[in-house]
C-alpha atoms as a PDB file:
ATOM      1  CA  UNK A   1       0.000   0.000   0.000  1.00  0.00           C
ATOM      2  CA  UNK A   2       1.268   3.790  -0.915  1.00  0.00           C
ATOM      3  CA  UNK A   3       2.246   5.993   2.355  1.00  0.00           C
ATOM      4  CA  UNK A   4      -0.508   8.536   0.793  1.00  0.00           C
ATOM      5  CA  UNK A   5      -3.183   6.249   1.295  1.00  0.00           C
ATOM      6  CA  UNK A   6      -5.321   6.061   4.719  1.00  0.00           C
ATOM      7  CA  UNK A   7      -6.396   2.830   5.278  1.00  0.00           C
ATOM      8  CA  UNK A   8      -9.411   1.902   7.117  1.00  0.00           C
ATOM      9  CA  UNK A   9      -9.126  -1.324   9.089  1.00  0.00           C
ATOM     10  CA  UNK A  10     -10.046  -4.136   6.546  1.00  0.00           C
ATOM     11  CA  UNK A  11      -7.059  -3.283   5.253  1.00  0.00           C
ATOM     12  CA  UNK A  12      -5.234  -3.351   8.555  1.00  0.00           C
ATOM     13  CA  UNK A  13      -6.184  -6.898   8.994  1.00  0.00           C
ATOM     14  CA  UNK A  14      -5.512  -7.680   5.325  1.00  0.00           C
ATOM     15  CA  UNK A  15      -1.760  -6.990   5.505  1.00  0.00           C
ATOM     16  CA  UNK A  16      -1.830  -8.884   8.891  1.00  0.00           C
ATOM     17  CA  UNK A  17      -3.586 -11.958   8.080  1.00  0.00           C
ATOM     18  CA  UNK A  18       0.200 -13.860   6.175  1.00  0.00           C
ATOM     19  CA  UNK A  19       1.654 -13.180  10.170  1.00  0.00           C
ATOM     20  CA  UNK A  20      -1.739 -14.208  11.981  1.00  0.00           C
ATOM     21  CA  UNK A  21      -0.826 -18.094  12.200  1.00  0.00           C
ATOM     22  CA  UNK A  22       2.455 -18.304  13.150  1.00  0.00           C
ATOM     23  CA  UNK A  23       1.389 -15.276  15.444  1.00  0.00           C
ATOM     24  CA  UNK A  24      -1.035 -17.774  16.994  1.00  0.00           C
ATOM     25  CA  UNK A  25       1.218 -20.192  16.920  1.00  0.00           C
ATOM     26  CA  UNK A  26       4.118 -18.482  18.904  1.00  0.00           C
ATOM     27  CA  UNK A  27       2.615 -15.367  20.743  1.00  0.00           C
ATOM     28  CA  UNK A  28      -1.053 -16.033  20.886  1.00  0.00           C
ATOM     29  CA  UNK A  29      -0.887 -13.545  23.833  1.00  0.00           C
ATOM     30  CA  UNK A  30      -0.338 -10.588  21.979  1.00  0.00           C
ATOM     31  CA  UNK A  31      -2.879 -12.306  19.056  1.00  0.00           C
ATOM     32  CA  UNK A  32      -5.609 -12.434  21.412  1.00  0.00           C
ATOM     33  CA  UNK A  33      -4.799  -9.507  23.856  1.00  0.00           C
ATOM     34  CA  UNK A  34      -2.955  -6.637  22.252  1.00  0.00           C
ATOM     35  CA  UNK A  35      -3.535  -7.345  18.548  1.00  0.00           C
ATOM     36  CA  UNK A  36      -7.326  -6.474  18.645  1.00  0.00           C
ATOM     37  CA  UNK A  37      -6.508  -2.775  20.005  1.00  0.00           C
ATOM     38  CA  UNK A  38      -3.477  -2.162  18.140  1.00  0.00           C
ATOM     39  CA  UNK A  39      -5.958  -3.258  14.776  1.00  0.00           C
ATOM     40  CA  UNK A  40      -7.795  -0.583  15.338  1.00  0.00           C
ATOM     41  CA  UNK A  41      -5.232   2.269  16.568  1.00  0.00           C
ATOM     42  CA  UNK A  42      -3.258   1.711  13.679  1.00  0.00           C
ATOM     43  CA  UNK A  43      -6.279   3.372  10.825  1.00  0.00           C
ATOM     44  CA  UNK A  44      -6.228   6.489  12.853  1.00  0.00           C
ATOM     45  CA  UNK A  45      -2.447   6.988  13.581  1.00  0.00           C
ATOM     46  CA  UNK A  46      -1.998   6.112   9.766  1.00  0.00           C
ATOM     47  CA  UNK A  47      -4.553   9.227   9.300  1.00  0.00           C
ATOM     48  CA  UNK A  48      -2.396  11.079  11.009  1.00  0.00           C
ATOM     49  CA  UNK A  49       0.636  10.061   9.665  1.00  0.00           C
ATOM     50  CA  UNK A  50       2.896   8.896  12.309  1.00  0.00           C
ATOM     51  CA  UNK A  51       5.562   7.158  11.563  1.00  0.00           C
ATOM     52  CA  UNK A  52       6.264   3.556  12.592  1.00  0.00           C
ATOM     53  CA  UNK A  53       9.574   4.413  14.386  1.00  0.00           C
ATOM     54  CA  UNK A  54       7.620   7.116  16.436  1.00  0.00           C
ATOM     55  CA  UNK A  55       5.862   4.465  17.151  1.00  0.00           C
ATOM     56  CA  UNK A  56       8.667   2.508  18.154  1.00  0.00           C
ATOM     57  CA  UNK A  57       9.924   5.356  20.087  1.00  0.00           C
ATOM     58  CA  UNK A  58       6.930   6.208  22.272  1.00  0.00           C
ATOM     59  CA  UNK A  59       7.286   1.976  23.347  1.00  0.00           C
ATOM     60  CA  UNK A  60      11.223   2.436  23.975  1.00  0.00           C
ATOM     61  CA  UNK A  61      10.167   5.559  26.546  1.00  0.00           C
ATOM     62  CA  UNK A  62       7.376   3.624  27.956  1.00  0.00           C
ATOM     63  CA  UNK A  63       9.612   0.677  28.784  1.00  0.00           C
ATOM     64  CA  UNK A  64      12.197   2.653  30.104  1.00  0.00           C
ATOM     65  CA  UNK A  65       9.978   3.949  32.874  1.00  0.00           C
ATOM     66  CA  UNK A  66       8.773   0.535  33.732  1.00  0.00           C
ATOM     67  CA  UNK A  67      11.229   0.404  36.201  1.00  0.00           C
ATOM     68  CA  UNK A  68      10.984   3.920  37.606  1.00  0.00           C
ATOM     69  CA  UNK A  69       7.083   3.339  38.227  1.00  0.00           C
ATOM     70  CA  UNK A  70       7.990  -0.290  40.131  1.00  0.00           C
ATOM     71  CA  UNK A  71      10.350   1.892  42.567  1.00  0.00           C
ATOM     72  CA  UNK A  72       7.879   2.992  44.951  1.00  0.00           C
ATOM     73  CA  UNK A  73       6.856  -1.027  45.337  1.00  0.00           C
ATOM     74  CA  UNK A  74       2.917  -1.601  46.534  1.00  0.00           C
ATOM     75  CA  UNK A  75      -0.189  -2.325  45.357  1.00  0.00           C
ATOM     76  CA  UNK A  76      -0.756   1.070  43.104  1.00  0.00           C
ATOM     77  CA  UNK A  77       3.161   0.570  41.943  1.00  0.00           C
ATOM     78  CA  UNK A  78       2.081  -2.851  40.651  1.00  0.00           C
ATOM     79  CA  UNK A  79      -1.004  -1.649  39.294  1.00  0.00           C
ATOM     80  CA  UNK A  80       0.799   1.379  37.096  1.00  0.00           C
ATOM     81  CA  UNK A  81       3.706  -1.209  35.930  1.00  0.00           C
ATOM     82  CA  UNK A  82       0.685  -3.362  34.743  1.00  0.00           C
ATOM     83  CA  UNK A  83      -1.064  -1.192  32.477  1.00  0.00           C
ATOM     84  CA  UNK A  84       2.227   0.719  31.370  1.00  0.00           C
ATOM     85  CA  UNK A  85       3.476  -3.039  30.413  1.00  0.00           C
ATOM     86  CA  UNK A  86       0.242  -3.381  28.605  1.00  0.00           C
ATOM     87  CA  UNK A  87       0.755  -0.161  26.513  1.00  0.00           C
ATOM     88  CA  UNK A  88       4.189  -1.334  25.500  1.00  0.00           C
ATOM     89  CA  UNK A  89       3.018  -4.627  23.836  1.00  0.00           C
ATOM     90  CA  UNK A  90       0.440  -2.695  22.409  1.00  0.00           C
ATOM     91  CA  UNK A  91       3.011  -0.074  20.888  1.00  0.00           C
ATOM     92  CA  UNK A  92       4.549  -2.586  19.799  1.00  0.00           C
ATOM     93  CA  UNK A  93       1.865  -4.449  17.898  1.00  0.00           C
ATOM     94  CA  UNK A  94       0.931  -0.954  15.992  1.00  0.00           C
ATOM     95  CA  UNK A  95       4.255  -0.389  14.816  1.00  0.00           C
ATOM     96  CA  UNK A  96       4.430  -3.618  12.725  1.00  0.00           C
ATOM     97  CA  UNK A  97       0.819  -2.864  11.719  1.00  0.00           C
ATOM     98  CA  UNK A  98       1.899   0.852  10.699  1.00  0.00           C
ATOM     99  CA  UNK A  99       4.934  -0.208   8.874  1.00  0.00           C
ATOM    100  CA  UNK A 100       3.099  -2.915   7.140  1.00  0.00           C
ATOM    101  CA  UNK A 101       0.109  -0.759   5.826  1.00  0.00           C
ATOM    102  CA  UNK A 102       1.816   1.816   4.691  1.00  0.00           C
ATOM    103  CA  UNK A 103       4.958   0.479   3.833  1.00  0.00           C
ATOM    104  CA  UNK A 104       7.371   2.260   6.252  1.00  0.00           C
END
């Protein structure tokens, strides 16, 4: 697909359907967890033309304050690691998705 072009989701899914077995086969986490959401972020940040290794970026920054978060130890510590850990797999799934739609 050309960078110009916004896609919608069909063709989101399209380009990811030739990685969707061995997906399933080797991180069916991520299939069944993160890959839903990231299928649909990845239209609208196309839209908006962000570039996969912004992308990539914004997951590097969010895993480097992982630990910073986990510091303060306790409940609420554990509960911010969690969905910050969450967001990074997610990151991560949209920048595949990003490249592979458009290309990048």
């Amino acid at each position: 697909m050309r960078p110009s072009t916004r896609p919608g989701i069909s063709q989101v899914i399209a380009a990811y359907k030739p990685k969707l077995r061995n997906e399933l086969r080797n991180d069916w986490a991520s299939t069944l967890l993160y890959r839903p959401v990231s299928l649909l972020l990845t239209p609208l940040l196309a839209a908006l033309s962000v570039a996969p290794a912004m992308i990539t970026l914004a997951g590097l920054l969010c895993s480097l304050k992982l630990p910073w978060l986990a510091a303060p130890g306790g409940a609420l510590a554990a509960y911010h690691v969690g969905l910050l850990a969450i967001a990074c797999r997610i990151l991560d799934c949209i920048d595949g998705d990003l490249a592979r739609v458009t290309g990048r």
